[in-house]
PDB file of N, CA and C in Angstrom:
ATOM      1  N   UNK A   1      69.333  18.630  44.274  1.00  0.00           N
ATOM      2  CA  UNK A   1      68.287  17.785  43.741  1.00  0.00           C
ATOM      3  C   UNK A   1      68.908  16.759  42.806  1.00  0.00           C
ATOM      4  N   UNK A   2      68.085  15.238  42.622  1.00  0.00           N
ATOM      5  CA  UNK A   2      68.690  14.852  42.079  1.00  0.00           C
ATOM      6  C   UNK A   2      67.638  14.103  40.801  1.00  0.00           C
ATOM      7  N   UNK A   3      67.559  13.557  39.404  1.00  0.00           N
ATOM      8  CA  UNK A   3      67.128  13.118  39.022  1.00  0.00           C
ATOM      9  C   UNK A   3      67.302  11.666  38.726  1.00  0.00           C
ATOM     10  N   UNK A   4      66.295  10.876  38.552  1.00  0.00           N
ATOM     11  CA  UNK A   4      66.133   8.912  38.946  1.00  0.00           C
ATOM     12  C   UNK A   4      65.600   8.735  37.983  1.00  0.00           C
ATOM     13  N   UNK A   5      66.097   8.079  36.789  1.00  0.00           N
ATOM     14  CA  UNK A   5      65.725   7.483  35.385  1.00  0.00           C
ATOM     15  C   UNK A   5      65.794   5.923  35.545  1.00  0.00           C
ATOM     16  N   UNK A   6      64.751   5.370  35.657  1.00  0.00           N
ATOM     17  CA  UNK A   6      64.795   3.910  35.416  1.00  0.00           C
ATOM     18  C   UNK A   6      64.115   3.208  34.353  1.00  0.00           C
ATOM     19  N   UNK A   7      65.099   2.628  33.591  1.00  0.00           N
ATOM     20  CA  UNK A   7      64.147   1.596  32.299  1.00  0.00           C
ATOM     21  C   UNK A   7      63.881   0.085  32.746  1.00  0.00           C
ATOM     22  N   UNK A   8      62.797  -0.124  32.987  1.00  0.00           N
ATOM     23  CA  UNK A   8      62.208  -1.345  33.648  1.00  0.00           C
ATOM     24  C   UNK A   8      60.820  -1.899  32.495  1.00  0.00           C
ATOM     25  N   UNK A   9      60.994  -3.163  33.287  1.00  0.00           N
ATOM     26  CA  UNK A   9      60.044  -4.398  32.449  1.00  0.00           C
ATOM     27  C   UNK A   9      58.873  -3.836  32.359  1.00  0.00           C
ATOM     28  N   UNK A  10      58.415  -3.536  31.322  1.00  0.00           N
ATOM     29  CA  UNK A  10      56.415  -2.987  31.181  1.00  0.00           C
ATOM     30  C   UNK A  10      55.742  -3.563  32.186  1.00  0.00           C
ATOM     31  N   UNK A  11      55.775  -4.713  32.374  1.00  0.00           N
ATOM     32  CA  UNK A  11      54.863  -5.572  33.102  1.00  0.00           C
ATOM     33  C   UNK A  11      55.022  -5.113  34.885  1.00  0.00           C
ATOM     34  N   UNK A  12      55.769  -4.351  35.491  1.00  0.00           N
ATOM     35  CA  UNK A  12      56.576  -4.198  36.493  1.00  0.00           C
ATOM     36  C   UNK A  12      56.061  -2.829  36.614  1.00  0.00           C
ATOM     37  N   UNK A  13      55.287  -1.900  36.081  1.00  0.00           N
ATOM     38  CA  UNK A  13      55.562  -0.726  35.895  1.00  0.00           C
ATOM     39  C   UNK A  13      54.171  -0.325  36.957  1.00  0.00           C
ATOM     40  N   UNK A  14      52.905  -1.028  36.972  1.00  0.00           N
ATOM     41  CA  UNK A  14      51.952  -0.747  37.953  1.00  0.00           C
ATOM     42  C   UNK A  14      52.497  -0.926  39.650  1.00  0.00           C
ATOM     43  N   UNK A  15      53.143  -1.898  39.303  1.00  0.00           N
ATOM     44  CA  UNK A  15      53.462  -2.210  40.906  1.00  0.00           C
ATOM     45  C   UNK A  15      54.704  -1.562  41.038  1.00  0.00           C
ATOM     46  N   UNK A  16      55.665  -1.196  40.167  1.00  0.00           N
ATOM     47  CA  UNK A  16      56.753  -0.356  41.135  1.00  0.00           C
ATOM     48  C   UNK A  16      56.135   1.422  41.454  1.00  0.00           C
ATOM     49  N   UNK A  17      55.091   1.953  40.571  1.00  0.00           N
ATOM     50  CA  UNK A  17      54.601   3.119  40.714  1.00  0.00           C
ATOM     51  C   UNK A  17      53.746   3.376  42.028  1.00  0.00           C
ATOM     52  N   UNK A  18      52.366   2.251  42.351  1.00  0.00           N
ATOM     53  CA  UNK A  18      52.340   2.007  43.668  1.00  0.00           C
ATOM     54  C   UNK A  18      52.939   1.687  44.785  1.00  0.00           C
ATOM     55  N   UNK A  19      54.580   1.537  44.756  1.00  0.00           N
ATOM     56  CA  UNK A  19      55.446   1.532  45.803  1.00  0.00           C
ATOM     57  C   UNK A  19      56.045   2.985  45.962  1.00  0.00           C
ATOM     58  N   UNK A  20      56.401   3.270  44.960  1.00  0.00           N
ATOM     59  CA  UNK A  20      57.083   4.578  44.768  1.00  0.00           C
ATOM     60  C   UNK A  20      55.889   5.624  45.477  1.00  0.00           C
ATOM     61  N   UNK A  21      54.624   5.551  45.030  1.00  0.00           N
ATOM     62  CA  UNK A  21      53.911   6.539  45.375  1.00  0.00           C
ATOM     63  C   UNK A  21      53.458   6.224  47.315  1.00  0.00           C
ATOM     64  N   UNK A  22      53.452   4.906  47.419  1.00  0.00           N
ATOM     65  CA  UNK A  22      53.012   4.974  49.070  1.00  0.00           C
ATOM     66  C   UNK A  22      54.572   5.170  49.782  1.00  0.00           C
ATOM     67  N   UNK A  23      55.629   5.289  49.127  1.00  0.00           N
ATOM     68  CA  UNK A  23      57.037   6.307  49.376  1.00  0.00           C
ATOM     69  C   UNK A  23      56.486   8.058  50.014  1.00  0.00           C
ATOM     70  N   UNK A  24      55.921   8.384  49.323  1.00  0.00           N
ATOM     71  CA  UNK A  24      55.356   9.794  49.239  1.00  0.00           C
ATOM     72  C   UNK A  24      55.885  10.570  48.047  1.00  0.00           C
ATOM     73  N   UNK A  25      56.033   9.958  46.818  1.00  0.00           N
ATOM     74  CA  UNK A  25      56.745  10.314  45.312  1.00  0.00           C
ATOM     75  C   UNK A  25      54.995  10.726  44.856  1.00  0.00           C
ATOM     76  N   UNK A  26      54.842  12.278  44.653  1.00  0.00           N
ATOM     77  CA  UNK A  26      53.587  13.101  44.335  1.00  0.00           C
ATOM     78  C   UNK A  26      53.700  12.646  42.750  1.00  0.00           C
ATOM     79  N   UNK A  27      55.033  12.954  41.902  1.00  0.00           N
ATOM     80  CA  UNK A  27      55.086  13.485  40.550  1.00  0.00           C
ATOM     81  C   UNK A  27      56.074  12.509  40.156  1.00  0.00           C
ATOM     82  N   UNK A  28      55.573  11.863  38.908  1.00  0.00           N
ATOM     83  CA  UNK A  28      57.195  10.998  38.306  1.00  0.00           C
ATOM     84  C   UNK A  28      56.084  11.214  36.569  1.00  0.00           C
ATOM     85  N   UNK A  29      57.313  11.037  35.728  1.00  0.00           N
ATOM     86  CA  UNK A  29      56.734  11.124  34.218  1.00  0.00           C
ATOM     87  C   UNK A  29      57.133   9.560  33.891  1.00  0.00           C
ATOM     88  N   UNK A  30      56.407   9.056  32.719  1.00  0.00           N
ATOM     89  CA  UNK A  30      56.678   7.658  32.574  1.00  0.00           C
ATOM     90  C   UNK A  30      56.466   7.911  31.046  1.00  0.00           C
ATOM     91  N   UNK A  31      57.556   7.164  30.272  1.00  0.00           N
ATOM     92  CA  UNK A  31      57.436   7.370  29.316  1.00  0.00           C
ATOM     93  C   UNK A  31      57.803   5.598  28.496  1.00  0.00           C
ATOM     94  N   UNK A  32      57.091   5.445  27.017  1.00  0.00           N
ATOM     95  CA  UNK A  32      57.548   4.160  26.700  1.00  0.00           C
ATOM     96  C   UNK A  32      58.955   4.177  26.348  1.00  0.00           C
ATOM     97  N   UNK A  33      59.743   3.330  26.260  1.00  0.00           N
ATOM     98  CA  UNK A  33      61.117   3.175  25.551  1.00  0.00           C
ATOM     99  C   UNK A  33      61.411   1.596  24.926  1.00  0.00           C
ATOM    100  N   UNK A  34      62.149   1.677  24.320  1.00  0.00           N
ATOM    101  CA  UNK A  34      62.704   0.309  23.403  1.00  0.00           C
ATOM    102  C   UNK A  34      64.066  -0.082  23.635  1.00  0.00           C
ATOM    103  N   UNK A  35      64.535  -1.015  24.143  1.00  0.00           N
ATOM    104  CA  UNK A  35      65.729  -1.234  24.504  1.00  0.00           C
ATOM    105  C   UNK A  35      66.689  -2.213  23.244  1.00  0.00           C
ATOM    106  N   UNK A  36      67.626  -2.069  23.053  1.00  0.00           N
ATOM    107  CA  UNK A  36      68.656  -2.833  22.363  1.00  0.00           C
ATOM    108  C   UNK A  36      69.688  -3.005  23.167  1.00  0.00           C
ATOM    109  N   UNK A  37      69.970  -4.687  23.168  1.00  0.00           N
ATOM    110  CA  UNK A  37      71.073  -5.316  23.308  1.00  0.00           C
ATOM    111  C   UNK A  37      71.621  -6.243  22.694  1.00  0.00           C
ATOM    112  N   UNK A  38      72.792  -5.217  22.244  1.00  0.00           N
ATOM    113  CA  UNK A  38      73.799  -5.690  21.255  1.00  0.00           C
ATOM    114  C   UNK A  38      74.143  -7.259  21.727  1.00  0.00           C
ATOM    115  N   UNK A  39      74.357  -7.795  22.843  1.00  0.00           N
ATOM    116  CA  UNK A  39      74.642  -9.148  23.466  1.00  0.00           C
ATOM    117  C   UNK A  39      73.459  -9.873  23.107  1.00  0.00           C
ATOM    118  N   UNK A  40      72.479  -9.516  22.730  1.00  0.00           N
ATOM    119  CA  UNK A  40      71.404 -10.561  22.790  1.00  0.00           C
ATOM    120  C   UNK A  40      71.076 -11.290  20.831  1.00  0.00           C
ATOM    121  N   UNK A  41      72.464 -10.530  20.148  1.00  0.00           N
ATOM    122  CA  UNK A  41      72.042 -10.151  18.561  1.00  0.00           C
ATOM    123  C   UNK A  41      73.241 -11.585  17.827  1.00  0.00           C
ATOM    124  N   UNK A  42      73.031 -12.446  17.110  1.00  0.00           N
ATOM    125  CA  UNK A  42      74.025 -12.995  16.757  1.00  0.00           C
ATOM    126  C   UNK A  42      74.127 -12.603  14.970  1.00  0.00           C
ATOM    127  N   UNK A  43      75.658 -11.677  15.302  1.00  0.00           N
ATOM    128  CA  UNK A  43      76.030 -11.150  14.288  1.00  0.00           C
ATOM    129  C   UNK A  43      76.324 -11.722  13.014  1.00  0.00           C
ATOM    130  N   UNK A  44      76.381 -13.520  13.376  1.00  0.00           N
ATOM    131  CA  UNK A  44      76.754 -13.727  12.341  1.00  0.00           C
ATOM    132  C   UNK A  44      75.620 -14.568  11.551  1.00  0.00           C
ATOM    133  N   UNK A  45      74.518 -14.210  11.971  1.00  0.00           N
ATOM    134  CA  UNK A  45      72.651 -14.515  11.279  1.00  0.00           C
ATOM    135  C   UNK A  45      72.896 -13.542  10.131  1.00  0.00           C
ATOM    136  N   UNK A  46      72.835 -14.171   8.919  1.00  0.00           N
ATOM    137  CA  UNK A  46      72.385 -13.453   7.768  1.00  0.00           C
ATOM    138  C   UNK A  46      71.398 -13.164   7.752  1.00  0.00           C
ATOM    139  N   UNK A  47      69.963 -13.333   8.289  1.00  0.00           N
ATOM    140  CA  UNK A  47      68.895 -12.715   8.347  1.00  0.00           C
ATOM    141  C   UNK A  47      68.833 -11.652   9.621  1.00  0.00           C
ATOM    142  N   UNK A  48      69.646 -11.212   9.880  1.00  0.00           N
ATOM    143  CA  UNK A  48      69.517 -10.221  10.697  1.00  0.00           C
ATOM    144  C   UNK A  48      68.692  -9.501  11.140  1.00  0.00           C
ATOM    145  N   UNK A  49      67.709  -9.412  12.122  1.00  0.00           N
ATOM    146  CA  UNK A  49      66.650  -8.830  12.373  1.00  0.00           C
ATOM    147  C   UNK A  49      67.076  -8.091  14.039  1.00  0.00           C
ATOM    148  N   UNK A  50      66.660  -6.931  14.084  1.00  0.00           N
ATOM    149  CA  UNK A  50      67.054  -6.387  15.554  1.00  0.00           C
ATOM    150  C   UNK A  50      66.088  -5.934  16.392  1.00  0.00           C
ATOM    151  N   UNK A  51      66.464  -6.948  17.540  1.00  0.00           N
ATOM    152  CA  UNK A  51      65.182  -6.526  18.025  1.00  0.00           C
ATOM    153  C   UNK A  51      65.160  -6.318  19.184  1.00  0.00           C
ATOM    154  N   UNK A  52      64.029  -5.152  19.571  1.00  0.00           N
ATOM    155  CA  UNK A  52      64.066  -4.177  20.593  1.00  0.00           C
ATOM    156  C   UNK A  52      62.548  -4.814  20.946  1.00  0.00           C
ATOM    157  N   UNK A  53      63.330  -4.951  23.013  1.00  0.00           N
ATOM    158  CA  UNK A  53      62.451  -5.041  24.229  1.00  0.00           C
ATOM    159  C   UNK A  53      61.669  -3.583  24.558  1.00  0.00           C
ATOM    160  N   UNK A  54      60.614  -4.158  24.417  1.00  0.00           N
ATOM    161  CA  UNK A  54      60.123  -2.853  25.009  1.00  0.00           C
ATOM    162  C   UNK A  54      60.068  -2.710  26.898  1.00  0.00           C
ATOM    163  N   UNK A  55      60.196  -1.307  27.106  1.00  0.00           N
ATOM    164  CA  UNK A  55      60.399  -1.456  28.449  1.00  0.00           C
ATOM    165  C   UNK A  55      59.741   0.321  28.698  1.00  0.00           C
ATOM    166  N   UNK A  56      59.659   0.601  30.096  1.00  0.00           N
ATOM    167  CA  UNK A  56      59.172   1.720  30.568  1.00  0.00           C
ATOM    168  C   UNK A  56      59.749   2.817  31.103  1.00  0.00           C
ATOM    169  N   UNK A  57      60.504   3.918  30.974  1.00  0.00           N
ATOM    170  CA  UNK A  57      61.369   5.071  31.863  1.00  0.00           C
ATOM    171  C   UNK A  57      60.222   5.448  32.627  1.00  0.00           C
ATOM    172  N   UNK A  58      60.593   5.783  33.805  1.00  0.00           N
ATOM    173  CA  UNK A  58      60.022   6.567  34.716  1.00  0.00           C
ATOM    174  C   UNK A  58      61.275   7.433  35.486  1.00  0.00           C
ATOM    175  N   UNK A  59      60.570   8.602  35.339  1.00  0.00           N
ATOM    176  CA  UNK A  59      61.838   9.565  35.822  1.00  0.00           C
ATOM    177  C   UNK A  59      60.703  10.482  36.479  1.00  0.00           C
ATOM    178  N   UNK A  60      62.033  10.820  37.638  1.00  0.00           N
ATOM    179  CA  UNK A  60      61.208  11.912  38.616  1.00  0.00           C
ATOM    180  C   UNK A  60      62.486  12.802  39.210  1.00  0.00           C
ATOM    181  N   UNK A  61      62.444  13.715  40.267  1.00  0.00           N
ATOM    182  CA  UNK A  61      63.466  14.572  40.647  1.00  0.00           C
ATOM    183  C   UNK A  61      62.738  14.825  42.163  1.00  0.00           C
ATOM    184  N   UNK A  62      64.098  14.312  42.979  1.00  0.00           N
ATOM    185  CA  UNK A  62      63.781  14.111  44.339  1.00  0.00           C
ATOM    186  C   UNK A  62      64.994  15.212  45.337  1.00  0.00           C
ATOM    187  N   UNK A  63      64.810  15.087  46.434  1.00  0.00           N
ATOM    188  CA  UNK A  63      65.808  16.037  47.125  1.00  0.00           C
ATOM    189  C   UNK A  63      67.316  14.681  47.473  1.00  0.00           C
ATOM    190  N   UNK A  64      68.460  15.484  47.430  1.00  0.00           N
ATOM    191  CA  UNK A  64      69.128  14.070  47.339  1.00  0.00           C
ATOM    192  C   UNK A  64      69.030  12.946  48.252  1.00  0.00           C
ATOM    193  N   UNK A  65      69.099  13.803  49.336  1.00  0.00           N
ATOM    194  CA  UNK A  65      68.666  12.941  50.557  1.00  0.00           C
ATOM    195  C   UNK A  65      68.172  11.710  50.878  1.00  0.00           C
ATOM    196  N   UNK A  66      67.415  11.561  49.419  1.00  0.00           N
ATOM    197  CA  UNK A  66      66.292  10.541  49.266  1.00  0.00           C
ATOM    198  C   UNK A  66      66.969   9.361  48.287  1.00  0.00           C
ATOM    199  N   UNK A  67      67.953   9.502  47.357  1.00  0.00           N
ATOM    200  CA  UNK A  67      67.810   8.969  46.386  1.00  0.00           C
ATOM    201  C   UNK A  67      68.077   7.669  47.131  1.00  0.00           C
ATOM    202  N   UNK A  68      69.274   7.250  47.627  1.00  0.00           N
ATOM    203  CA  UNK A  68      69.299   5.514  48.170  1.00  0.00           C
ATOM    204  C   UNK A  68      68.470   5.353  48.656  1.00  0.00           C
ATOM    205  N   UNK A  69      67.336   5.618  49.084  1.00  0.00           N
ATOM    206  CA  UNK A  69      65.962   4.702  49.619  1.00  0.00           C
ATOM    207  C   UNK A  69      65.206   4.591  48.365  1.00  0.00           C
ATOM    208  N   UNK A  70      64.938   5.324  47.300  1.00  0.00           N
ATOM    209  CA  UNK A  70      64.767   5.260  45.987  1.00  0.00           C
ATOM    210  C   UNK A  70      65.145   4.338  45.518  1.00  0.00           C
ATOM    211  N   UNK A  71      66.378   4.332  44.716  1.00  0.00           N
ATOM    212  CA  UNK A  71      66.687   4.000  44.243  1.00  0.00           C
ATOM    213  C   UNK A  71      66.880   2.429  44.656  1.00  0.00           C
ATOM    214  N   UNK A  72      66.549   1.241  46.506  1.00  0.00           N
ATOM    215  CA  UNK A  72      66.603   0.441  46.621  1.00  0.00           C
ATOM    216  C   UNK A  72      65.357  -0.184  46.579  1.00  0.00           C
ATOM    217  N   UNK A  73      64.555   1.217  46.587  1.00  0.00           N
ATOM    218  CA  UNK A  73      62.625   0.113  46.188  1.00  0.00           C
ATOM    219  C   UNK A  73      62.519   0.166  45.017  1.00  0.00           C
ATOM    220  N   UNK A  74      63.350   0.714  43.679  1.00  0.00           N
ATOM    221  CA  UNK A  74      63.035   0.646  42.520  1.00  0.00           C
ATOM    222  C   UNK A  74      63.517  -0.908  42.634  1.00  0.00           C
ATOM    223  N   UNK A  75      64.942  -1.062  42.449  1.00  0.00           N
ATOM    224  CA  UNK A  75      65.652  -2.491  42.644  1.00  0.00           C
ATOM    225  C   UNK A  75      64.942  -3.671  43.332  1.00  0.00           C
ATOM    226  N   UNK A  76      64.242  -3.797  44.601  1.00  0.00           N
ATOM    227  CA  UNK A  76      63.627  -4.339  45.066  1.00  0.00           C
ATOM    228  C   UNK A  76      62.070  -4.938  44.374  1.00  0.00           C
ATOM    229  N   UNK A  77      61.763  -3.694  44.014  1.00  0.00           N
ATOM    230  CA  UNK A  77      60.471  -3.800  43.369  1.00  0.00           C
ATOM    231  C   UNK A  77      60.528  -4.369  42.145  1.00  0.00           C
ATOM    232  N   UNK A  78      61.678  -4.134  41.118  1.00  0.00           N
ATOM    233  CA  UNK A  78      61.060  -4.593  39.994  1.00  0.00           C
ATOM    234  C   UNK A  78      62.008  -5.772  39.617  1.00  0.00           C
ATOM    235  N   UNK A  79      63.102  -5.945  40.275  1.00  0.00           N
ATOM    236  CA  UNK A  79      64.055  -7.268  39.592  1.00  0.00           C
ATOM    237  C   UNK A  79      63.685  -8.906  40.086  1.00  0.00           C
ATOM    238  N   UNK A  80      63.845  -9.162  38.800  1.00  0.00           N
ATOM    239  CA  UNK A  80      63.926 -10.385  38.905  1.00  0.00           C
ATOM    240  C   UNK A  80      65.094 -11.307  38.985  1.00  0.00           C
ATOM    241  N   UNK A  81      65.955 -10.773  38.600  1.00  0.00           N
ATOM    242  CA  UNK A  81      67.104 -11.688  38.276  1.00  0.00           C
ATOM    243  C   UNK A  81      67.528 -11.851  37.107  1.00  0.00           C
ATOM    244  N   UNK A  82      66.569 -11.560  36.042  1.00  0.00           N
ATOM    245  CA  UNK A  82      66.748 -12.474  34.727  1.00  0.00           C
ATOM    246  C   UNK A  82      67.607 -10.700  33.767  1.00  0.00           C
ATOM    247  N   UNK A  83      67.836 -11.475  32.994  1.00  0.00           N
ATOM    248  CA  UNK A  83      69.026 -10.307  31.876  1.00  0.00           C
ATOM    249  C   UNK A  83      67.242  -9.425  31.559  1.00  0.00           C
ATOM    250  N   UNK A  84      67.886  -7.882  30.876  1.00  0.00           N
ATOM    251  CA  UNK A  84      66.780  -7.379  30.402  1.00  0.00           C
ATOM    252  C   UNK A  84      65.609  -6.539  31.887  1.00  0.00           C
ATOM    253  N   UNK A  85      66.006  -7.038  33.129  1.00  0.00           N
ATOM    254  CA  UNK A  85      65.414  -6.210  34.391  1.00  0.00           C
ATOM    255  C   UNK A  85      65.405  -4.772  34.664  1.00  0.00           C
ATOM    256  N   UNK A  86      66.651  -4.284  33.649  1.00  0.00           N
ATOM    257  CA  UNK A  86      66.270  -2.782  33.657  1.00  0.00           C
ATOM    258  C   UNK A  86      68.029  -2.172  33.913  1.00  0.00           C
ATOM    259  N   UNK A  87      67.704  -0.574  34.177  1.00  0.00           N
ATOM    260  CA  UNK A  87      68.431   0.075  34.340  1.00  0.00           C
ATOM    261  C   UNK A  87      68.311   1.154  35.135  1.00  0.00           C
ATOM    262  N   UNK A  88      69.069   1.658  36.267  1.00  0.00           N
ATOM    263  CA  UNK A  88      68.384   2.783  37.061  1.00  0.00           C
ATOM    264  C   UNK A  88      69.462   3.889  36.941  1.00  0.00           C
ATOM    265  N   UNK A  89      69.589   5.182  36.468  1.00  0.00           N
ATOM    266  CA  UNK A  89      70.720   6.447  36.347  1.00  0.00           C
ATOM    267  C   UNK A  89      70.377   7.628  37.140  1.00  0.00           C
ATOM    268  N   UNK A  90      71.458   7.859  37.976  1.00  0.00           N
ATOM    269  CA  UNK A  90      71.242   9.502  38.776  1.00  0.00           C
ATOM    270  C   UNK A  90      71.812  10.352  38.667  1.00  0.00           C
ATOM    271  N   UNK A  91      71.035  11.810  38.476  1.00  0.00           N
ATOM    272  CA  UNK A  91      72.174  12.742  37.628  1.00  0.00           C
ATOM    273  C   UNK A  91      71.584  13.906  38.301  1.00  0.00           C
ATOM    274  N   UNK A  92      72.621  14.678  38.833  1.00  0.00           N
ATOM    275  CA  UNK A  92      72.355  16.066  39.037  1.00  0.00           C
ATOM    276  C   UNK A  92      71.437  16.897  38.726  1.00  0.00           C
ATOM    277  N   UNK A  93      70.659  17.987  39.370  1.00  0.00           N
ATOM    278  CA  UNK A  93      69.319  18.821  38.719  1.00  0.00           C
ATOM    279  C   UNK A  93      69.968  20.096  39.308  1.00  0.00           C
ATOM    280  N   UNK A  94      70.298  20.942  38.875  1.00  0.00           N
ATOM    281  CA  UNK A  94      70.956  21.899  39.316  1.00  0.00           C
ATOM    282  C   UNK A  94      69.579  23.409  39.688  1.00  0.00           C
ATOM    283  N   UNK A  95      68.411  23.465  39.222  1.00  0.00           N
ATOM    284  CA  UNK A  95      67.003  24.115  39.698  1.00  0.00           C
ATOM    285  C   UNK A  95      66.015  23.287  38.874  1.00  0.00           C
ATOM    286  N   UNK A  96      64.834  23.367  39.741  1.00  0.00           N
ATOM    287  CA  UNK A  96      64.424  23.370  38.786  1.00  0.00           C
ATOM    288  C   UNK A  96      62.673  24.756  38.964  1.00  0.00           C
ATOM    289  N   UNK A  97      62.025  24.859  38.073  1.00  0.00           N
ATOM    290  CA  UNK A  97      60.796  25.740  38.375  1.00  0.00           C
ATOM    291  C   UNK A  97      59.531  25.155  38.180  1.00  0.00           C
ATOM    292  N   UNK A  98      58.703  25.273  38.461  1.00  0.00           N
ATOM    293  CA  UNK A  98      57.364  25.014  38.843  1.00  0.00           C
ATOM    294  C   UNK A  98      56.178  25.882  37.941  1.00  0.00           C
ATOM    295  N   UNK A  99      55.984  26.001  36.552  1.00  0.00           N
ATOM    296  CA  UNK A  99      55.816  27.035  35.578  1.00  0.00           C
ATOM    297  C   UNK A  99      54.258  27.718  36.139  1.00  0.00           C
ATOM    298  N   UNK A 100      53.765  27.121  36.731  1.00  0.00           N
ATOM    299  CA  UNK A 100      52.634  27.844  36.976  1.00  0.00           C
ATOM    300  C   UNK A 100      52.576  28.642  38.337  1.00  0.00           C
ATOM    301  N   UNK A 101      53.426  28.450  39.127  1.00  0.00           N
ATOM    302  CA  UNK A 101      53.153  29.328  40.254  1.00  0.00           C
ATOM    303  C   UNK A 101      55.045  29.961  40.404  1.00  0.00           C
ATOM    304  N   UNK A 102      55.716  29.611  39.529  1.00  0.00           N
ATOM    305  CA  UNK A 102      57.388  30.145  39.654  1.00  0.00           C
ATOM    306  C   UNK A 102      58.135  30.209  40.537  1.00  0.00           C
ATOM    307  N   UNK A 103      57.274  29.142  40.960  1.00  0.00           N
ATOM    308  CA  UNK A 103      57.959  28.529  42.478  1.00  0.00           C
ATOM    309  C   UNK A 103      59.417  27.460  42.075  1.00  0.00           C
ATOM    310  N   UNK A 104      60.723  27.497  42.894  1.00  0.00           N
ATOM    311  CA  UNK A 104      62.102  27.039  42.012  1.00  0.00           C
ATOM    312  C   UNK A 104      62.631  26.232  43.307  1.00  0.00           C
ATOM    313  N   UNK A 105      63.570  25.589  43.213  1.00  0.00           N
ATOM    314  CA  UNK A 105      64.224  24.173  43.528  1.00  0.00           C
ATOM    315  C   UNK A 105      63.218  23.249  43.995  1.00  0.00           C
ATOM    316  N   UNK A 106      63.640  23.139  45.520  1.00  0.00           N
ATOM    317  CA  UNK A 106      62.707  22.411  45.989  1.00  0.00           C
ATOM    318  C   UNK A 106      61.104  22.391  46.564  1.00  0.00           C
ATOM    319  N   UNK A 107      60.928  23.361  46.653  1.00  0.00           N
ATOM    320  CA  UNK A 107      59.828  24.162  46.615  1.00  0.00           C
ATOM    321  C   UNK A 107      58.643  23.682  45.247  1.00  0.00           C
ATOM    322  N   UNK A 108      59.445  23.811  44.037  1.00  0.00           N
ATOM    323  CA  UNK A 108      59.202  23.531  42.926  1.00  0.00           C
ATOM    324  C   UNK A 108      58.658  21.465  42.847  1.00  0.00           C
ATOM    325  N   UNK A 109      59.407  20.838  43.158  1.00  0.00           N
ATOM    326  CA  UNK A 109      59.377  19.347  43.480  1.00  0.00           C
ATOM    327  C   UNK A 109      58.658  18.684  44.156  1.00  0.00           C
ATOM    328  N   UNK A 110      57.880  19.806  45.349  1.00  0.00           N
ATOM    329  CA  UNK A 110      57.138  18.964  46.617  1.00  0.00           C
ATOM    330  C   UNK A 110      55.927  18.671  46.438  1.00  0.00           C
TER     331      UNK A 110
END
């Protein structure tokens, strides 16, 4: 199994979830986040103010099989081109369980 963390543009976040879901993606968590980039900061402003883009994680856990078709409608769906379009990370899920019926890996995911 694998897990798909993407931080993408707020504004982007209805329409990449309706792609993802007519995918057949049942379950994803979405959470807010704040992004900093150090490149976007000029260090040498004495008024220094730092400031954070807000943007959206959505993370879900798929069978691996899946992730490059994933992971090319996230890309597809939400970039624009412009700096600040996001970030997508895939990382190993080694089980996972299903707390109400203790149902485990993939079983657990479907």
């Amino acid at each position: 199994m694998k897990k798909v963390e993407a931080f993408i543009r707020s504004d982007k976040l209805n329409e990449l979830v309706t792609k993802l879901n007519s995918m057949g993606l049942k379950e994803l968590n979405i959470l807010e986040a704040k992004n900093f980039n150090q490149d976007l900061i000029d260090l040498a402003d004495s008024d220094l103010k730092i400031k954070f883009t807000p943007m959206m994680r959505i993370e879900f856990v798929i069978n691996y099989t899946e992730v490059d078709k994933y992971v090319e409608a996230i890309k597809n769906t939400v970039q624009t081109g412009e700096s600040g379009d996001g970030k997508i990370y895939v990382s190993d899920i080694e089980n996972s369980v299903k707390i109400s019926t203790g149902e485990e890996g993939l079983k657990a995911i479907a």
